[in-house]
Protein backbone atom coordinates (compact mmCIF):
# COMPACT_ATOMS: atom_id res chain seq x y z
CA UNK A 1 -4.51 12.77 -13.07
CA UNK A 2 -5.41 9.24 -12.70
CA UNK A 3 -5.62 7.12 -9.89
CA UNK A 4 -5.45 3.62 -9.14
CA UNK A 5 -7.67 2.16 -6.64
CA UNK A 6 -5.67 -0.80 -4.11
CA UNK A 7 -8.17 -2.74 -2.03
CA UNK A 8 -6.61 -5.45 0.40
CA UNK A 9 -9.39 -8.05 1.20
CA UNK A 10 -9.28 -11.02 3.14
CA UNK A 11 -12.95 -12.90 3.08
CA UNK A 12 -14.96 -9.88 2.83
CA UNK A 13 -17.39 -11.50 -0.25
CA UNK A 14 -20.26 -9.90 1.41
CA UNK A 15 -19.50 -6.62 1.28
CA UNK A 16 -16.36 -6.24 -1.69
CA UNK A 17 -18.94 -6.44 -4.93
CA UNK A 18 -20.27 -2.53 -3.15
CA UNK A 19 -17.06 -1.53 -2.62
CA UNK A 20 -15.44 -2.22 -6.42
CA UNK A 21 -18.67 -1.31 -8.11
CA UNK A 22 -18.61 2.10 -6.60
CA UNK A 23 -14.96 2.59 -8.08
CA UNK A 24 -16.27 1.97 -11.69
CA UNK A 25 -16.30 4.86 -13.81
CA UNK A 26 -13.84 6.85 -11.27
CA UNK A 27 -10.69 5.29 -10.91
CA UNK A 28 -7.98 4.06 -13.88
CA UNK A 29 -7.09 1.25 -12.27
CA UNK A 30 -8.40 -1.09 -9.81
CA UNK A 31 -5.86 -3.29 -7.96
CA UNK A 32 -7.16 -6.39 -5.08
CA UNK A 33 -4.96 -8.27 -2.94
CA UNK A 34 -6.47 -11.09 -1.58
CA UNK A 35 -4.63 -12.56 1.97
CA UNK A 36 -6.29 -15.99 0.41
CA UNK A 37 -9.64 -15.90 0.95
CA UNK A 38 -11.50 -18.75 1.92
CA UNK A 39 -14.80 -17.71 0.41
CA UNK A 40 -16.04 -16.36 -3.19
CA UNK A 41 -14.34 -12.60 -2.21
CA UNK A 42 -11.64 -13.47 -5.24
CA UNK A 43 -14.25 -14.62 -7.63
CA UNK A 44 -16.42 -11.30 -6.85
CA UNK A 45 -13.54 -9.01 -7.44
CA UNK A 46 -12.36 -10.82 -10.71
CA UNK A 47 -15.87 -9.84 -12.15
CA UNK A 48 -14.49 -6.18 -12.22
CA UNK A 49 -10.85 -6.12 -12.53
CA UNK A 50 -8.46 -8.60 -13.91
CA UNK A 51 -5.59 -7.57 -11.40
CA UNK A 52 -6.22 -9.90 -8.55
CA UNK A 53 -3.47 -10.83 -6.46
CA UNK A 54 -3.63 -13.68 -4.29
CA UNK A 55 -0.64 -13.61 -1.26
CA UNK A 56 -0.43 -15.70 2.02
CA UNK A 57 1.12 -12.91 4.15
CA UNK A 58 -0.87 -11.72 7.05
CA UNK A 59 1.03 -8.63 7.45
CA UNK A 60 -1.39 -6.03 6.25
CA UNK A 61 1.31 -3.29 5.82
CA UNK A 62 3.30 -5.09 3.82
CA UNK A 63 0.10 -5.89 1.68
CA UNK A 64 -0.96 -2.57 1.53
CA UNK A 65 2.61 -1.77 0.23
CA UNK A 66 2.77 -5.04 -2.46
CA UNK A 67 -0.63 -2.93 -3.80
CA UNK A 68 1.50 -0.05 -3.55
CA UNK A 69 3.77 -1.15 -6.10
CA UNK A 70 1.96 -2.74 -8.11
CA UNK A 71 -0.35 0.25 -9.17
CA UNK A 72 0.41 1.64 -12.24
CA UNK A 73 -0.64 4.96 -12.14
CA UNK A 74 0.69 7.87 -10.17
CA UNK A 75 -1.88 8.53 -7.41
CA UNK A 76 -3.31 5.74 -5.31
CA UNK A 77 -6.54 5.78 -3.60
CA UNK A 78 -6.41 3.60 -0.93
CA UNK A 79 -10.29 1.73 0.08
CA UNK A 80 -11.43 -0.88 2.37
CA UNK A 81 -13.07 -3.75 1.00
CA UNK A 82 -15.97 -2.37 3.66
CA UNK A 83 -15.99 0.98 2.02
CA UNK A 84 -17.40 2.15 -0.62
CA UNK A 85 -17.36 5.82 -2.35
CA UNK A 86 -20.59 7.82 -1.83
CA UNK A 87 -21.78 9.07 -5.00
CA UNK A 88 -21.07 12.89 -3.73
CA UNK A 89 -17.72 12.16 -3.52
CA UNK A 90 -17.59 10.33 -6.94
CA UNK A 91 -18.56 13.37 -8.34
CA UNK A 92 -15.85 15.22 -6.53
CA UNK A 93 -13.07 13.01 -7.74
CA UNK A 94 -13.72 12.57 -11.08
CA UNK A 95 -14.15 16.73 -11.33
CA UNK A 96 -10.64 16.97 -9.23
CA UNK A 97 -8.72 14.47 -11.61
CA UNK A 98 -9.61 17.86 -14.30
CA UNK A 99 -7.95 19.88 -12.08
CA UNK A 100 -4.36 20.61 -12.05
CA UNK A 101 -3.05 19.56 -8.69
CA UNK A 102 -0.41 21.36 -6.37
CA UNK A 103 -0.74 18.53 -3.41
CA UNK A 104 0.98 15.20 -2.54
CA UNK A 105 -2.27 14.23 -0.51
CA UNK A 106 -5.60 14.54 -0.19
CA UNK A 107 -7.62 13.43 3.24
CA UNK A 108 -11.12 11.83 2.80
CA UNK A 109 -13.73 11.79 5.90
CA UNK A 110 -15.46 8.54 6.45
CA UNK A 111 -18.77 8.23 7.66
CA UNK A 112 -20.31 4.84 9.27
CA UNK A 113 -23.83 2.72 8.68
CA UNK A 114 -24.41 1.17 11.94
CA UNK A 115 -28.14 -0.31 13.69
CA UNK A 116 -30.11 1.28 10.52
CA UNK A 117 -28.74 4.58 10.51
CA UNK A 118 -25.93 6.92 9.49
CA UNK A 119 -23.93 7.95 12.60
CA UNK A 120 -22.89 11.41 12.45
CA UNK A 121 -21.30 12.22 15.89
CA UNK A 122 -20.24 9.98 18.73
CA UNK A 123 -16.52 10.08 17.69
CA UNK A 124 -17.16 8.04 14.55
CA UNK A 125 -17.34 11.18 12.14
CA UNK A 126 -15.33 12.70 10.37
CA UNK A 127 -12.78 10.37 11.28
CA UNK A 128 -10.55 11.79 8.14
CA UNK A 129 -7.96 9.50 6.99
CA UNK A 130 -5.01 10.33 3.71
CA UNK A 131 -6.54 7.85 0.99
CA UNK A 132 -5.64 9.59 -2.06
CA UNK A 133 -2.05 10.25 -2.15
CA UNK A 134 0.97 10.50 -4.24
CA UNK A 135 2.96 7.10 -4.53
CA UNK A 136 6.08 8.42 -4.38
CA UNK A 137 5.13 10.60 -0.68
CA UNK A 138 3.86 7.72 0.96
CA UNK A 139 4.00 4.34 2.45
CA UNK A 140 2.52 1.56 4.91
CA UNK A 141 4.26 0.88 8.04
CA UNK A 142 3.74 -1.31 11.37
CA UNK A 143 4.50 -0.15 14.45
CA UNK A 144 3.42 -2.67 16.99
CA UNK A 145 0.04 -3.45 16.86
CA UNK A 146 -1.12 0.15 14.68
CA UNK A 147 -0.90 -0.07 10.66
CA UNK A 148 -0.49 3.90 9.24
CA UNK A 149 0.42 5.40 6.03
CA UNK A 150 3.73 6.96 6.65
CA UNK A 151 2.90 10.35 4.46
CA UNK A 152 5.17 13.33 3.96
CA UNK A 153 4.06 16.32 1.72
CA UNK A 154 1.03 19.22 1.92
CA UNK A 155 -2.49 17.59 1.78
CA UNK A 156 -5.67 18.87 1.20
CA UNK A 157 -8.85 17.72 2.17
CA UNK A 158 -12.01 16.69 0.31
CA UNK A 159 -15.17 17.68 1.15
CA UNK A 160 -17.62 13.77 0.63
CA UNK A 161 -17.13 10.94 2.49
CA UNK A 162 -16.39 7.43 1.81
CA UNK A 163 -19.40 5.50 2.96
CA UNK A 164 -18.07 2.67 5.93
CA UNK A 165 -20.19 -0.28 6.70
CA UNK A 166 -18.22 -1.92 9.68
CA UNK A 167 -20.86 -4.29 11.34
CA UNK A 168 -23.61 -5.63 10.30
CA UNK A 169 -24.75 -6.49 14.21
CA UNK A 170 -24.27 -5.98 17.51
CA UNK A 171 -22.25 -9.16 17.81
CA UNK A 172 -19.77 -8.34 15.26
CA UNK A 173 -19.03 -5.30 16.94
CA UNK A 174 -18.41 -7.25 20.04
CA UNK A 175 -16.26 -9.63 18.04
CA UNK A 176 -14.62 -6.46 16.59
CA UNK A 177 -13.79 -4.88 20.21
CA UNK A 178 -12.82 -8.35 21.58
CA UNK A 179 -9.85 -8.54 19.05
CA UNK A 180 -9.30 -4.94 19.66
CA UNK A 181 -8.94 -5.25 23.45
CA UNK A 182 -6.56 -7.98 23.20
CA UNK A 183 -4.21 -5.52 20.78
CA UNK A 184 -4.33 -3.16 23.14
CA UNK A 185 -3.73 -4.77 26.39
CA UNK A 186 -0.63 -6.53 24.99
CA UNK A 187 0.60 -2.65 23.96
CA UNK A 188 0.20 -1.66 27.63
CA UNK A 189 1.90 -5.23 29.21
CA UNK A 190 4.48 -4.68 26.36
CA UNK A 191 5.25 -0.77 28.17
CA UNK A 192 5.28 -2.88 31.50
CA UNK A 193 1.90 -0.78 33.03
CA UNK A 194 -0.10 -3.27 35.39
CA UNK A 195 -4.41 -2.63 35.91
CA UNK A 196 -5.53 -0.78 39.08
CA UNK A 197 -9.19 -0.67 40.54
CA UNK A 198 -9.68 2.71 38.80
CA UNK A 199 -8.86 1.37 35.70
CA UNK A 200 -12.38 -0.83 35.88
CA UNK A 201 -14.41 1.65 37.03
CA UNK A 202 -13.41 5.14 36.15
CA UNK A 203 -11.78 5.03 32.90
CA UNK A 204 -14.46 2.98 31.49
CA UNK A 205 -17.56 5.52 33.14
CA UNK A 206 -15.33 8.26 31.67
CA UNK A 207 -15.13 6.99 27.95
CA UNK A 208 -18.97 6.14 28.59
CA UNK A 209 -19.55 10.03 29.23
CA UNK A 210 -17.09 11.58 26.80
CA UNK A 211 -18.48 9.52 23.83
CA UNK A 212 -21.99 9.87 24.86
CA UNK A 213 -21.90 13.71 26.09
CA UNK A 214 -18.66 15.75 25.00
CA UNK A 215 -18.85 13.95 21.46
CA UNK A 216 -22.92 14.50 21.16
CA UNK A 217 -23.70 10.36 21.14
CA UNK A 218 -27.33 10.81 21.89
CA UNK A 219 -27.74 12.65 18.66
CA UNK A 220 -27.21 9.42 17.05
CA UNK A 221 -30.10 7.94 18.76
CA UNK A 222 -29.89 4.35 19.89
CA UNK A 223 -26.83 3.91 18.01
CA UNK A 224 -25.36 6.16 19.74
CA UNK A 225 -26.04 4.57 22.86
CA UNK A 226 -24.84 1.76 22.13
CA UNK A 227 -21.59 2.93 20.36
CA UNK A 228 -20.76 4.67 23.76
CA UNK A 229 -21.22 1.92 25.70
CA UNK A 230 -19.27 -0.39 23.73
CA UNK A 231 -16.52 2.28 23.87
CA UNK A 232 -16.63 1.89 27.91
CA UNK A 233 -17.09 -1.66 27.58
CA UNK A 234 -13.81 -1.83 24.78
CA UNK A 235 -11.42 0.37 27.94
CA UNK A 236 -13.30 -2.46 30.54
CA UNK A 237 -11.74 -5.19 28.55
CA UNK A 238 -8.71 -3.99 28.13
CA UNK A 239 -8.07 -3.76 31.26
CA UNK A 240 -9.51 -7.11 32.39
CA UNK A 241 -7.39 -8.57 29.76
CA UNK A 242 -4.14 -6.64 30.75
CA UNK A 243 -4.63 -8.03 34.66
CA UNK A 244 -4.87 -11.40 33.25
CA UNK A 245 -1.52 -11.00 31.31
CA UNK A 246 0.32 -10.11 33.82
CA UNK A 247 -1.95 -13.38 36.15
CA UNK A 248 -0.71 -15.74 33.85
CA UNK A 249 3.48 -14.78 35.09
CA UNK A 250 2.17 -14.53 38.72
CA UNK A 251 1.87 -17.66 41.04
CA UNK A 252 -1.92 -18.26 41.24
CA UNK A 253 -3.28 -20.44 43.77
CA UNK A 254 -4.88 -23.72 42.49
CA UNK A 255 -8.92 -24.00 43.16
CA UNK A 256 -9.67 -26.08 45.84
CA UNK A 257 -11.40 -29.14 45.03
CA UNK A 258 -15.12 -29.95 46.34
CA UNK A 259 -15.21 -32.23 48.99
């Protein structure tokens, strides 16, 4: 068995030398394509693989897919340029590529760093996602504003968990959500479904709770917390967003100037 690794980075140089350093020793084949970064991300990864690919598309299925084919090797393992494989799960990857395998797909859980600790509950864990998989069983496709592997075949699912490290504050989480809310407000103006009062204040109390509560939050501590609350905040702004969507086609009376 033996696997090569595609990572599709766009200005990540802070975080990609982890990520490709972690794949040494495992994988056959390490594959980057770079949406032309701006930054030193292209020179990092060149220091430990000579398959580099710059491209100018934005469309991250289709560069996900361009990795796709260009791998060499039979099995893929899909990582993040944010990600990086803990050494537990090293161990169980180079002891399954020994192994004689009966799968098309294996899923791998994926467990966040966030405000100085590893978060183990609040929704953000397992979170298990196909990244090792059979190129011939699977693909990268766009569906309005989601990116997926398309998959068919039986999967199995390892045990270790690639290591995520998604922000590295408080702000970029807010920057993260910001983007995100926009996404999904154009879904729900795209089904035609308009904002109502109970949008503002239930649904977002009610994602607070669930998070916090039903998905054990506070055992995360303060990041837990906070994780929730940017969840209610995240349904908030989606909303708020949404409402101004549909503003913008409405007639909106001018502000009155000060006299």
């Amino acid at each position: 068995m033996k696997i090569s690794a595609v990572v599709v980075t766009y200005n990540n140089e802070k975080k990609i030398e982890a990520c490709l350093q972690s794949l040494q020793g495992v994988v056959d084949e390490i594959i980057v394509i770079d949406s032309e970064s701006t930054d030193y991300t292209g020179k990092i990864a060149g220091y430990f693989t000579d398959k580099v690919f710059k491209y100018s598309s934005t469309d991250y299925a289709e560069l996900k897919n361009i990795g796709h084919r260009l791998a060499s090797y039979f099995w893929i393992l899909s990582v993040e340029p944010d990600e990086r494989l803990s050494m537990e799960l090293r161990v169980e990857l180079l002891r399954l590529k020994r192994q004689q395998v009966e799968v098309e797909g294996f899923s791998i859980p994926r467990i966040s760093f966030y405000l100085g600790r590893w978060v183990r509950h609040s929704g953000w864990y397992p979170n298990r996602r196909i990244r090792l998989y059979n190129k011939d069983n699977g693909f990268w496709t766009k569906e309005r504003f989601r990116v997926f592997l398309k998959f068919s075949g039986k999967i199995k699912r390892l045990r270790y968990p690639l290591e995520h490290l998604p922000f590295g504050s408080i702000s970029e989480h807010v920057a993260y959500l910001n983007r995100l809310s926009e996404r999904r407000a154009q879904q729900l103006y795209s089904r035609r479904k308009k904002a109502r009062l109970y949008h503002f204040w239930f649904f977002p109390m009610l994602r607070f709770l669930r998070t916090y509560f039903l998905k054990a939050g506070w055992l995360d501590g303060y990041a837990g917390l906070v994780i929730s609350a940017m969840s209610a905040y995240s349904v908030f702004l989606r909303y708020a967003k949404l409402k101004e969507i549909w503003k913008k086609g409405e007639k909106i009376e001018p502000v009155p100037c000060s006299q």
